[in-house]
C-alpha atoms as a PDB file:
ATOM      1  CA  UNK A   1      52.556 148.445 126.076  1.00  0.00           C
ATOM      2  CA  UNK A   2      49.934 147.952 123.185  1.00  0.00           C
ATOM      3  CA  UNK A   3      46.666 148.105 124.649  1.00  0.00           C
ATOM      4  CA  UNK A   4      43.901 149.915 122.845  1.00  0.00           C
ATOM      5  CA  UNK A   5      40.863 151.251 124.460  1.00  0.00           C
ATOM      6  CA  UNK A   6      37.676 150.397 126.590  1.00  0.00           C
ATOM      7  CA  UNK A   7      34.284 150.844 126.995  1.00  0.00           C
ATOM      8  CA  UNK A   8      32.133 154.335 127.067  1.00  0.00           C
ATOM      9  CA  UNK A   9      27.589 153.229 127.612  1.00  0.00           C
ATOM     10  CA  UNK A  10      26.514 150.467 129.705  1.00  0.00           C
ATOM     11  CA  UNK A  11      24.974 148.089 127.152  1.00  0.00           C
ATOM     12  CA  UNK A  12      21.239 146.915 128.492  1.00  0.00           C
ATOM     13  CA  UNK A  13      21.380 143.600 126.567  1.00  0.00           C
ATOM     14  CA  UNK A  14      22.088 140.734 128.468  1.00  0.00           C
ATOM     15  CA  UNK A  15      24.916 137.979 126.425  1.00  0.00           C
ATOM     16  CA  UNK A  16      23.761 134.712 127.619  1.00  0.00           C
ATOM     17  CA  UNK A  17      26.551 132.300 128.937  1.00  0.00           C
ATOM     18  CA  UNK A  18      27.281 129.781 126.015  1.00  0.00           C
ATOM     19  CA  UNK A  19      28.460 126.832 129.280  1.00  0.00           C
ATOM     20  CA  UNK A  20      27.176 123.569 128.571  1.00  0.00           C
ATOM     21  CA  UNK A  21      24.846 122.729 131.932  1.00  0.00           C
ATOM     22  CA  UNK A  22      25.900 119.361 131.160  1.00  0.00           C
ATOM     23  CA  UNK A  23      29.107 118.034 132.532  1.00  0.00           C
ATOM     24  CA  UNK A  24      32.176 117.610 129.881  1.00  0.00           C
ATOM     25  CA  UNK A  25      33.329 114.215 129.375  1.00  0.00           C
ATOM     26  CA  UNK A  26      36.994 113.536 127.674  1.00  0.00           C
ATOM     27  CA  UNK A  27      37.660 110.109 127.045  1.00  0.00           C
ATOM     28  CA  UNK A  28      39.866 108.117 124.850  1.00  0.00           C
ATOM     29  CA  UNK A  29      38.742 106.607 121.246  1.00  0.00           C
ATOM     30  CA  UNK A  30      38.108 102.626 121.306  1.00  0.00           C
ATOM     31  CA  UNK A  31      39.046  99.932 118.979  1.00  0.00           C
ATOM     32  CA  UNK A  32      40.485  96.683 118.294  1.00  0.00           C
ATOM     33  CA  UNK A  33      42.554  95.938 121.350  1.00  0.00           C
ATOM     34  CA  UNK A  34      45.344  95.487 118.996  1.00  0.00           C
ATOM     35  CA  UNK A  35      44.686  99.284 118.002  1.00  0.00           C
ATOM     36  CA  UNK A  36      44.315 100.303 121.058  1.00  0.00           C
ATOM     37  CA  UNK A  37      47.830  99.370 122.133  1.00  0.00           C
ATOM     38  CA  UNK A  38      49.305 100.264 119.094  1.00  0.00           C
ATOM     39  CA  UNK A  39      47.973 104.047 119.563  1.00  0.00           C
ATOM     40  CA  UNK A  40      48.641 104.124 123.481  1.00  0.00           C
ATOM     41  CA  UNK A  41      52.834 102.905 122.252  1.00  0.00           C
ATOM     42  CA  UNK A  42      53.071 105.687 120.307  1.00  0.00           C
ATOM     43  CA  UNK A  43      50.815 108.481 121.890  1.00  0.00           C
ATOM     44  CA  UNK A  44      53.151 111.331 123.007  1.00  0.00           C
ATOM     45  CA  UNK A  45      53.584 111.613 126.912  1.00  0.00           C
ATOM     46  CA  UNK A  46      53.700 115.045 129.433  1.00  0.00           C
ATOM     47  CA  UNK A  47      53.582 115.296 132.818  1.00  0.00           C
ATOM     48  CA  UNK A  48      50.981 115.690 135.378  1.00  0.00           C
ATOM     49  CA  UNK A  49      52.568 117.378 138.395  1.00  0.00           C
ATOM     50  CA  UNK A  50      55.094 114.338 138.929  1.00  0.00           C
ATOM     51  CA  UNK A  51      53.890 111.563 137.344  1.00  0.00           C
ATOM     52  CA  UNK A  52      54.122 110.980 133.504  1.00  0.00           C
ATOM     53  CA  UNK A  53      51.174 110.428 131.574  1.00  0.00           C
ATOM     54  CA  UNK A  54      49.315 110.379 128.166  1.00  0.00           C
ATOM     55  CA  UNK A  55      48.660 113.542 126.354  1.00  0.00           C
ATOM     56  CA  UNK A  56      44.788 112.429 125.929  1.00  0.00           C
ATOM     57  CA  UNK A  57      44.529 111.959 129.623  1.00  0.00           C
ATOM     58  CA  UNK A  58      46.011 114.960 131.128  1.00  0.00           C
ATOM     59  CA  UNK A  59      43.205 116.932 129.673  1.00  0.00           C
ATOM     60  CA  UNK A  60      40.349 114.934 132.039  1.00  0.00           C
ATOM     61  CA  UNK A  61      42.822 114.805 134.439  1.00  0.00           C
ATOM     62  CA  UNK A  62      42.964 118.799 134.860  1.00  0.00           C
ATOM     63  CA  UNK A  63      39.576 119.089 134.127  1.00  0.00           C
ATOM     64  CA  UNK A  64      38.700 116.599 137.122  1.00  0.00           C
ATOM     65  CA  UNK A  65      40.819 118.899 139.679  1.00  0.00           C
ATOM     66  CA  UNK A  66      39.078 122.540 138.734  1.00  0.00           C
ATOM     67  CA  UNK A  67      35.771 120.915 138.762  1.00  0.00           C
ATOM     68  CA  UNK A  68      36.894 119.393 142.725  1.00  0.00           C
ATOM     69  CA  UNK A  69      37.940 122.593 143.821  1.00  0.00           C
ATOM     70  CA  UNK A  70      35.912 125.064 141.746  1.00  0.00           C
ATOM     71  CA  UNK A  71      33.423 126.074 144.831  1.00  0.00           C
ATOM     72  CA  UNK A  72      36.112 126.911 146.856  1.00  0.00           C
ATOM     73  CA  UNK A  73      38.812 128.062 143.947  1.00  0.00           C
ATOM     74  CA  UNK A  74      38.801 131.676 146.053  1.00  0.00           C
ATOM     75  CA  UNK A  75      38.622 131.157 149.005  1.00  0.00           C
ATOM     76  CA  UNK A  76      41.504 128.976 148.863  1.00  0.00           C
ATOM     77  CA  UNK A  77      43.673 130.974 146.765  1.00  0.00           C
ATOM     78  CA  UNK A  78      43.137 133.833 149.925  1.00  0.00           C
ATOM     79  CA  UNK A  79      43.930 131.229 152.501  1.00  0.00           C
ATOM     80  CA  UNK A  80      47.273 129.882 150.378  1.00  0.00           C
ATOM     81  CA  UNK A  81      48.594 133.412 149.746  1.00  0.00           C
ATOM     82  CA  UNK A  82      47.661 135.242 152.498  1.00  0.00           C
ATOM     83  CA  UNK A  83      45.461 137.221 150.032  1.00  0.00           C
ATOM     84  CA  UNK A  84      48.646 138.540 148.318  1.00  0.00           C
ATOM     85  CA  UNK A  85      47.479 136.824 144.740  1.00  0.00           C
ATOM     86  CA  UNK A  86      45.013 139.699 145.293  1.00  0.00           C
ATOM     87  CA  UNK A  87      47.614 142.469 144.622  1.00  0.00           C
ATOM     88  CA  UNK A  88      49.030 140.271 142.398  1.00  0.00           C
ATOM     89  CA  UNK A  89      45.959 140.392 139.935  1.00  0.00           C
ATOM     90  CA  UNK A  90      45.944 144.192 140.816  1.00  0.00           C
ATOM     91  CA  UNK A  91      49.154 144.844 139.686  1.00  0.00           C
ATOM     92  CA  UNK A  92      48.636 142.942 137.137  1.00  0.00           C
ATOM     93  CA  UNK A  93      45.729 144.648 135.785  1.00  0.00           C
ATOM     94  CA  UNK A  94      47.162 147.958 136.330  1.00  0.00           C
ATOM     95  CA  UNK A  95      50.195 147.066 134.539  1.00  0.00           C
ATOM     96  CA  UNK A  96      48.067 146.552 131.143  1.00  0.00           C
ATOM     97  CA  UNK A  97      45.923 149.773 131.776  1.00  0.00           C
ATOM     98  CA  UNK A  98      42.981 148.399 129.592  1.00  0.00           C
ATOM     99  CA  UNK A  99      40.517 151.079 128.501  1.00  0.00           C
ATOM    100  CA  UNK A 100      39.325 153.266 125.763  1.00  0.00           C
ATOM    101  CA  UNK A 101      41.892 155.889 125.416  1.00  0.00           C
ATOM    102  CA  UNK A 102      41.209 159.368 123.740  1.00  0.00           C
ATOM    103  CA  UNK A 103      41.089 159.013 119.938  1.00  0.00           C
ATOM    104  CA  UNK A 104      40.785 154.958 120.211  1.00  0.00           C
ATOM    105  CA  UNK A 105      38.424 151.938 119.939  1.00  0.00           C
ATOM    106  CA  UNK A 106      37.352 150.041 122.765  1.00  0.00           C
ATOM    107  CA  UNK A 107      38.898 146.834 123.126  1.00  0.00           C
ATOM    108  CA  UNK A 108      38.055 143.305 122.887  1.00  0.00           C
ATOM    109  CA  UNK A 109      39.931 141.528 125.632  1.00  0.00           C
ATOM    110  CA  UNK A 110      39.844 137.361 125.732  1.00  0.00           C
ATOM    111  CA  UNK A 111      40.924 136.288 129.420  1.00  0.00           C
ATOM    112  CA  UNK A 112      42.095 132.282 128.631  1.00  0.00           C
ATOM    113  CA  UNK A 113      41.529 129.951 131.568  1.00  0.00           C
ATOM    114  CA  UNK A 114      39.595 133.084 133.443  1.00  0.00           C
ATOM    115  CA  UNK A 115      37.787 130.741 135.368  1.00  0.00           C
ATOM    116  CA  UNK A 116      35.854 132.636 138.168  1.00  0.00           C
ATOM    117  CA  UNK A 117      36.208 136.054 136.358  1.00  0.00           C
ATOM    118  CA  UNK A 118      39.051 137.808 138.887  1.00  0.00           C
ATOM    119  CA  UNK A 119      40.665 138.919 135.995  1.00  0.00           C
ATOM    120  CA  UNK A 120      38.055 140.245 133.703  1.00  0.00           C
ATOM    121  CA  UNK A 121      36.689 141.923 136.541  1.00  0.00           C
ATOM    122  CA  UNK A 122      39.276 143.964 137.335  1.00  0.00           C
ATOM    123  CA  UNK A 123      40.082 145.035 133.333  1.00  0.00           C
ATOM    124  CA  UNK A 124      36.200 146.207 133.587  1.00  0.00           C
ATOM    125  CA  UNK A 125      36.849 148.108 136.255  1.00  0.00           C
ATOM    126  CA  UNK A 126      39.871 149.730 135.156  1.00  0.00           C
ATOM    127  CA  UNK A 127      38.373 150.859 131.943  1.00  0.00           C
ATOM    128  CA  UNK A 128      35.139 152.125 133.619  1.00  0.00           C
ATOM    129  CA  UNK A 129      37.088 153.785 136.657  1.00  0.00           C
ATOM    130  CA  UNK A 130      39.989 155.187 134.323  1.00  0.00           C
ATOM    131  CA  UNK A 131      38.957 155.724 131.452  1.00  0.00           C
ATOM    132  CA  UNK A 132      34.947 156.074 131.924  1.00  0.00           C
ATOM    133  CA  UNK A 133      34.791 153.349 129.388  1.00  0.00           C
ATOM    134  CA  UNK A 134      31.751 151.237 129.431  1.00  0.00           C
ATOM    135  CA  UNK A 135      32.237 150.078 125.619  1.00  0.00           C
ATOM    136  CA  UNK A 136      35.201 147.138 125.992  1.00  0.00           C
ATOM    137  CA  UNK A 137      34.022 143.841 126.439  1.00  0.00           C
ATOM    138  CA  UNK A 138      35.799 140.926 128.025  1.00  0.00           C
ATOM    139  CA  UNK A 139      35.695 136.997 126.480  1.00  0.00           C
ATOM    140  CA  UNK A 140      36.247 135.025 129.544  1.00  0.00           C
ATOM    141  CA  UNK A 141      37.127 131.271 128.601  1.00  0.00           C
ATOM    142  CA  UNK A 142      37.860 128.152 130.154  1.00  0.00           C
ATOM    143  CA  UNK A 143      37.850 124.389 128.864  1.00  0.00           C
ATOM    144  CA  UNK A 144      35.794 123.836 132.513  1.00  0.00           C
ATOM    145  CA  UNK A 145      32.501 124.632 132.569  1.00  0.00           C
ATOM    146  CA  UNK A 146      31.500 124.355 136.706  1.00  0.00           C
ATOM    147  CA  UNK A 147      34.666 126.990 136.945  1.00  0.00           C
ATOM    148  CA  UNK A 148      32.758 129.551 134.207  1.00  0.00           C
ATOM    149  CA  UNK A 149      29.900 128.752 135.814  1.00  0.00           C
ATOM    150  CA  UNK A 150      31.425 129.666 139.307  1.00  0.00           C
ATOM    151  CA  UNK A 151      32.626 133.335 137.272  1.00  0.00           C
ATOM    152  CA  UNK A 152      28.955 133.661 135.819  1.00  0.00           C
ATOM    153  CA  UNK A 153      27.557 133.705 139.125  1.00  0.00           C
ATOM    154  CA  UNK A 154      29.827 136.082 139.966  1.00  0.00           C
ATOM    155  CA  UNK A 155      29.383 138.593 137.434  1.00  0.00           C
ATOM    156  CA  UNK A 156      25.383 137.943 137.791  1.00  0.00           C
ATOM    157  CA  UNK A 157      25.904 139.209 141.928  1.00  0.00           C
ATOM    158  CA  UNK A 158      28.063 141.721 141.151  1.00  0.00           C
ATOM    159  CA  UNK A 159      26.362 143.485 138.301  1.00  0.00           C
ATOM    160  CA  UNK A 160      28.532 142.747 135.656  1.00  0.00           C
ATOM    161  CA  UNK A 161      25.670 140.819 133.914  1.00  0.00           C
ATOM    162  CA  UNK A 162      23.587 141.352 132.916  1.00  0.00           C
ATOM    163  CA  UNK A 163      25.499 143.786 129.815  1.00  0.00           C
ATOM    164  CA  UNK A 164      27.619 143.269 126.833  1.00  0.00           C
ATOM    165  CA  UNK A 165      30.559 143.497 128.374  1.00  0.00           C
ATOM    166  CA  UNK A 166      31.571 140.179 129.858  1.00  0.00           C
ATOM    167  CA  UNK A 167      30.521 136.734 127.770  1.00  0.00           C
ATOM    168  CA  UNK A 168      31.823 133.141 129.357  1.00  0.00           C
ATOM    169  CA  UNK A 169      32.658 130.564 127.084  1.00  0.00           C
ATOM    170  CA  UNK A 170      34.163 127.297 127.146  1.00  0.00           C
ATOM    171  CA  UNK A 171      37.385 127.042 125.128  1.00  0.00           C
ATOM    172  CA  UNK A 172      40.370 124.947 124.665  1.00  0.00           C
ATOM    173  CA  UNK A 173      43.413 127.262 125.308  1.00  0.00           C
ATOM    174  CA  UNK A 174      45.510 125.211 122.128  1.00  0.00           C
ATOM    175  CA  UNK A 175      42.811 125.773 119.871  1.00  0.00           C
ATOM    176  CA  UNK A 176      40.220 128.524 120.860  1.00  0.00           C
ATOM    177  CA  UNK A 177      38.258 127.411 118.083  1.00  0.00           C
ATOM    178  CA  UNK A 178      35.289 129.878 117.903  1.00  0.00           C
ATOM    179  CA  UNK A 179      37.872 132.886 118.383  1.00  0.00           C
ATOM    180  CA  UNK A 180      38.401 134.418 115.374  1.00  0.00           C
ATOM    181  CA  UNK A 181      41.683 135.075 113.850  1.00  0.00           C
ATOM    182  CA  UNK A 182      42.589 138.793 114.585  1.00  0.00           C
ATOM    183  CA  UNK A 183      40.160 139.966 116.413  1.00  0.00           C
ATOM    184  CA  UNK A 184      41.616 140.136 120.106  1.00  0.00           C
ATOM    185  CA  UNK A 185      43.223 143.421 121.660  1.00  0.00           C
ATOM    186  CA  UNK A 186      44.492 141.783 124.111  1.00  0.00           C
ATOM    187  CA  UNK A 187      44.714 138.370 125.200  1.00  0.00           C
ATOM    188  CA  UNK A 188      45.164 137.179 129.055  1.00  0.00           C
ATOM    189  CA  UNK A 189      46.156 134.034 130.826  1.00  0.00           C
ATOM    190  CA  UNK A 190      45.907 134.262 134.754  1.00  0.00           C
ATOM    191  CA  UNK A 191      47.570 130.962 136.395  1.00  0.00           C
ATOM    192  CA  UNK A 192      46.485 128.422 133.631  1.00  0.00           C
ATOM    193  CA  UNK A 193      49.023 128.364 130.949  1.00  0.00           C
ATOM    194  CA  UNK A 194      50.803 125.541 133.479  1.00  0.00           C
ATOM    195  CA  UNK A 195      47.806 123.763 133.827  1.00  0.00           C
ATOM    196  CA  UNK A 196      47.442 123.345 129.390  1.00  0.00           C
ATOM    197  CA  UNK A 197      48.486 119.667 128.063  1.00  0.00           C
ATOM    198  CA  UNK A 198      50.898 121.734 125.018  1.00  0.00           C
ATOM    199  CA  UNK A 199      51.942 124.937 126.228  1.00  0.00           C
ATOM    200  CA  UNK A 200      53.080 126.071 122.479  1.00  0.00           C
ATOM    201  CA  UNK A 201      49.915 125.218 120.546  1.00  0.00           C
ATOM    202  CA  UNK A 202      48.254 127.508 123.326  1.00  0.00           C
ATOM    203  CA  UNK A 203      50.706 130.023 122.621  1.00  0.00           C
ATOM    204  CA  UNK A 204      50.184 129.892 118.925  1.00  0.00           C
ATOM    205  CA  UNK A 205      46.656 130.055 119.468  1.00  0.00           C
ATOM    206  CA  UNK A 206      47.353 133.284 121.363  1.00  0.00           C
ATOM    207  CA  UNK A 207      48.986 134.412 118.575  1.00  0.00           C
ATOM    208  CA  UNK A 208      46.388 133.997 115.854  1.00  0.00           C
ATOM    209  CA  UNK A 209      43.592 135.342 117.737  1.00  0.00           C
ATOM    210  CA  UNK A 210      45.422 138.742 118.405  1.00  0.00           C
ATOM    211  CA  UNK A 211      45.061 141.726 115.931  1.00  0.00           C
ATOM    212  CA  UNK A 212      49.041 142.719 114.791  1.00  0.00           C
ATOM    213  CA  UNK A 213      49.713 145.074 117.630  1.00  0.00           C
ATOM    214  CA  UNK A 214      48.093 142.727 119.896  1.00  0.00           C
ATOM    215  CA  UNK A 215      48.974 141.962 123.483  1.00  0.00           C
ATOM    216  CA  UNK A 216      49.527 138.960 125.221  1.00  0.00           C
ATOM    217  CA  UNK A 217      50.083 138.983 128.591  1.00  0.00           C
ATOM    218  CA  UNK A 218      50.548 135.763 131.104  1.00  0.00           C
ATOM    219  CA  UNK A 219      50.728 135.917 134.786  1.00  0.00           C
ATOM    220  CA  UNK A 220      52.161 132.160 136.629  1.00  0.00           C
ATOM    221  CA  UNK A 221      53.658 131.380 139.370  1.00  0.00           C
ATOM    222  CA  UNK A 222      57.636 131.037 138.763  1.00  0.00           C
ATOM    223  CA  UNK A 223      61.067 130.290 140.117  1.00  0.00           C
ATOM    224  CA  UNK A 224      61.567 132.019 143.461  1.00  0.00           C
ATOM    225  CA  UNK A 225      65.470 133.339 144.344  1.00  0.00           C
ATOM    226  CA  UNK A 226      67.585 133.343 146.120  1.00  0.00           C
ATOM    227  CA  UNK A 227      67.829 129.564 146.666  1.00  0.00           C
ATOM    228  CA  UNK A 228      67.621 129.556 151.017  1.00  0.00           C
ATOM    229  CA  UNK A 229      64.192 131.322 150.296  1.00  0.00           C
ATOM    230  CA  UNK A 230      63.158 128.867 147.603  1.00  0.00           C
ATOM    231  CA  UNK A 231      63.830 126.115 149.767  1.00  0.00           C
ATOM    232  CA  UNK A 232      61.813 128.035 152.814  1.00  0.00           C
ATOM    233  CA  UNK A 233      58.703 128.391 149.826  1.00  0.00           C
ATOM    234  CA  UNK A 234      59.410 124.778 148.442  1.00  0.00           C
ATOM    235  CA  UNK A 235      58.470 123.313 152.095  1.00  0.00           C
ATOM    236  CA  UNK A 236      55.440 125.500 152.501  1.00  0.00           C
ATOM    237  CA  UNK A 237      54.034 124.249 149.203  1.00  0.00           C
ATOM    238  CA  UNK A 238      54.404 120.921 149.521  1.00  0.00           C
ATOM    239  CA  UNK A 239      53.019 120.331 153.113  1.00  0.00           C
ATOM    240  CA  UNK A 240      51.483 123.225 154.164  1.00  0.00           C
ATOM    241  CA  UNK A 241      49.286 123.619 150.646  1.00  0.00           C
ATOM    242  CA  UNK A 242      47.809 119.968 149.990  1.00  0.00           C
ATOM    243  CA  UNK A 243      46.895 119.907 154.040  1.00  0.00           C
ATOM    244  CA  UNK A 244      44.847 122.880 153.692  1.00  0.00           C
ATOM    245  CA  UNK A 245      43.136 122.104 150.476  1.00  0.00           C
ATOM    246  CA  UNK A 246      42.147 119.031 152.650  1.00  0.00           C
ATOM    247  CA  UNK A 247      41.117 121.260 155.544  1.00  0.00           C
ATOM    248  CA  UNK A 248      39.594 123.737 153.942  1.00  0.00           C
ATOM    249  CA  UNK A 249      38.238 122.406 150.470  1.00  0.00           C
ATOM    250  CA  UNK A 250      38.345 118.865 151.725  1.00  0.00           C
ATOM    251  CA  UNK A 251      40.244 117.772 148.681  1.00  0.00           C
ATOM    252  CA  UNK A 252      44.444 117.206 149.400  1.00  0.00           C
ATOM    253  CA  UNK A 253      44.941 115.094 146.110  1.00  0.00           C
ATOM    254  CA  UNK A 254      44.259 118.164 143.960  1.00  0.00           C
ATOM    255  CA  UNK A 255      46.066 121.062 145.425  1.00  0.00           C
ATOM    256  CA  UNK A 256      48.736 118.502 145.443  1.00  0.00           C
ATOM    257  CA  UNK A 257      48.547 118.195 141.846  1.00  0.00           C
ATOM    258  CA  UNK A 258      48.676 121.985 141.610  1.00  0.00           C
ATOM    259  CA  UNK A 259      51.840 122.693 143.647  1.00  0.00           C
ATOM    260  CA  UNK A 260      53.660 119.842 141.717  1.00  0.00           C
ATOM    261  CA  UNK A 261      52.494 121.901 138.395  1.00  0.00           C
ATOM    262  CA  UNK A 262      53.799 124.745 139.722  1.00  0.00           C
ATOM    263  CA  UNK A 263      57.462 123.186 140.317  1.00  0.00           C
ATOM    264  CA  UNK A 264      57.062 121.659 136.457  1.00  0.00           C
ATOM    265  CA  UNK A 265      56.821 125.001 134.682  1.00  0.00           C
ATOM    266  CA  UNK A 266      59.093 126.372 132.626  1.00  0.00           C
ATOM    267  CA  UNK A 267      62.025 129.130 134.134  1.00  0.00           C
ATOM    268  CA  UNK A 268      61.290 132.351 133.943  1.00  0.00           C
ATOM    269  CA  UNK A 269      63.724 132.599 130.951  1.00  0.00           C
ATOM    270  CA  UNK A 270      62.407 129.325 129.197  1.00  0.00           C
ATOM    271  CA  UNK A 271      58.720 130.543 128.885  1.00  0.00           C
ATOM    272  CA  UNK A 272      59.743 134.203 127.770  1.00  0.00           C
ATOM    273  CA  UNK A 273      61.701 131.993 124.890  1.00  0.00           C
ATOM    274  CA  UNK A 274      58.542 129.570 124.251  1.00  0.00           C
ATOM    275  CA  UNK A 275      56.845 133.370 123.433  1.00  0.00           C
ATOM    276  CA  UNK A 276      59.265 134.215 121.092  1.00  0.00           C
ATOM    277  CA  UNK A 277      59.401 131.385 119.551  1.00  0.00           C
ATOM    278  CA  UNK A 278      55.229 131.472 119.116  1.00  0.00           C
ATOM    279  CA  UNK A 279      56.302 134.870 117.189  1.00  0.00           C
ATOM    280  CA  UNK A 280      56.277 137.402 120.196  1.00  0.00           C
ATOM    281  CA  UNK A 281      58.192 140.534 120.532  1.00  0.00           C
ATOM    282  CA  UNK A 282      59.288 140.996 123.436  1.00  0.00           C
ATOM    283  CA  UNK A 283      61.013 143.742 125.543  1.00  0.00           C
ATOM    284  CA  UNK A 284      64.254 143.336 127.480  1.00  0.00           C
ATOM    285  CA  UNK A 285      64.066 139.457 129.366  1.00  0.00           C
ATOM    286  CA  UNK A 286      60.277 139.430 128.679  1.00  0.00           C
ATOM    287  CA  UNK A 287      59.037 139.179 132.307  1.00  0.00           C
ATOM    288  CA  UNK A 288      58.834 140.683 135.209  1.00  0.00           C
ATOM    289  CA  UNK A 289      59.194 138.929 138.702  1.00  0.00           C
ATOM    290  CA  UNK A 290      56.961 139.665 141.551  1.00  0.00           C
ATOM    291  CA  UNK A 291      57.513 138.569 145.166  1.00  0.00           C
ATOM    292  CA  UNK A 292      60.824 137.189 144.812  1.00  0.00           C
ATOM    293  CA  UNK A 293      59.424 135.321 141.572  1.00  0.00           C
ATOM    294  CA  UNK A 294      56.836 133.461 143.382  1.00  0.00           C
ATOM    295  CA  UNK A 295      55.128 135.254 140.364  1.00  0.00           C
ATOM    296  CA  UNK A 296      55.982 136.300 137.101  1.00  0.00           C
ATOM    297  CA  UNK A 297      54.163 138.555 134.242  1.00  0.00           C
ATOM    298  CA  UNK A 298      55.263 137.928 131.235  1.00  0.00           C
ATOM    299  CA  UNK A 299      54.535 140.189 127.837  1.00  0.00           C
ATOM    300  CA  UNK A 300      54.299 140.038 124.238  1.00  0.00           C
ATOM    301  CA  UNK A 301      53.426 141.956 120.959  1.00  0.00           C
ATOM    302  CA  UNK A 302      52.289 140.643 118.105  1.00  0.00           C
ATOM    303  CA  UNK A 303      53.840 142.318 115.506  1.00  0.00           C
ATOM    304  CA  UNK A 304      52.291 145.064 113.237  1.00  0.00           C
ATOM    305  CA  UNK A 305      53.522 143.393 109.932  1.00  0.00           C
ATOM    306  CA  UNK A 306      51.663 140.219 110.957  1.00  0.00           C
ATOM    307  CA  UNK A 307      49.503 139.026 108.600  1.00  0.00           C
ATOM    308  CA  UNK A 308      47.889 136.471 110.683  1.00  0.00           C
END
């Protein structure tokens, strides 16, 4: 697939973290009561794992949960999948092969909702262990700040900052506002496409940030077959999951919230049509299954006759 290249010197500069060290807040505009309920009759609804909501609120809502479990984000993902989202992420990475190849430019990567920096982390290494390429640089953003600042933390113990390479921002996936059009090699979402309020507007967003010849690439969890091992994975999610976030994170209501997101996305063969439609090429179905479709990678090009 169309990847570009990486990174060759280890910059010395350090990129300060542009978080806010003040929390976000997200709440609805206030009028005339009249107004008020008016606006709230007409406001378009979506869902929040099962129950049915405003559009304005689902935001805070999501936000709420990945500030809960953003501490233990990791070690609970290891604890519900048995470490397998591990070579998940692996595969993942190795899949897009990011890194300077001979001839090439290194890349500029954005990883959307990259949270505690798994992602990034691994396309660093790939291009440094692959490709000896210390030159691409990784945008890792996320509408929650205590997440980032979980992934800066990270990247500060691990040696990844202080350098050019790796920047954390906080971003709205829909609207990525201080992402310039065309400038992204490649754009990632790891397990957080589910989790935005209007999947498409993220998707278009994708799409204007990415040079023509751009990637995208999403990795979600999916629809598992055949259907006696969906309803085997169906029971282990809904009571096994929420009672360990309670035992282990101490929080059930919000690893509740994210199994019931995980039953609300889109088939396999939905989403691959929601990145067409954005303006996607695609190649053959558009995704690739993993683990019986617990998983799914999906892939798409913008194309080189884009002018946008």
């Amino acid at each position: 697939m169309a990847t570009r290249s990486l990174y060759r010197t280890a910059a010395s500069k350090r990129i300060i973290a542009t978080i806010p060290r003040t929390s976000r807040c997200y709440s609805a505009s206030k009028g005339p009561s009249d107004q008020a309920s008016s606006s709230s009759a007409s406001e378009p609804e979506t869902h929040f794992g099962f129950q049915t909501v405003k559009e304005s609120l689902k935001t805070s809502k999501v936000h709420d949960v990945f500030s809960s479990v953003a501490a233990s984000y990791d070690t609970m993902n290891d604890v519900m999948s048995f470490g397998i989202h591990r070579l998940w992420k692996d595969h993942f990475v190795r899949s897009l092969d990011p890194g300077r190849k001979p001839g090439g430019q290194p890349l500029k990567i954005l990883d959307v909702a990259g949270g505690t920096g798994d992602i990034a982390f691994r396309m660093l290494d790939n291009a440094a262990k692959v490709y000896h390429d210390f030159e691409t640089s990784v945008i890792v953003a996320d509408i929650n700040g205590d997440m980032l600042r979980e992934g800066e933390k990270r990247a500060m113990a691990s040696g990844y900052l202080p350098s050019n390479r790796i920047s954390f921002k906080v971003e709205d996936a829909e609207t990525l506002n201080s992402i310039p059009s065309s400038s992204i090699d490649l754009y990632t979402i790891s397990f957080g496409i589910r989790n935005v309020t209007r999947i498409q507007e993220a998707l278009k967003s994708a799409y204007r940030v990415l040079k023509p010849g751009g990637v995208f690439a999403c990795m979600e969890f999916s629809k598992v077959s055949p259907a006696p091992l969906d309803a085997i994975y169906q029971q282990y999610s809904f009571t096994v999951i929420p009672m360990m976030g309670q035992l282990v994170a101490g929080d059930r209501d919000s690893y509740q919230y994210l199994v019931e997101s995980i039953k609300r996305f889109p088939s396999q063969q939905n989403f691959a049509q929601m990145i067409r439609d954005a303006g996607f090429l695609t190649a053959g179905r558009g995704y690739d299954e993993l683990t019986f479709g617990v998983t799914s990678i999906w892939k798409g090009i913008k194309p080189v006759e884009a002018q946008k």
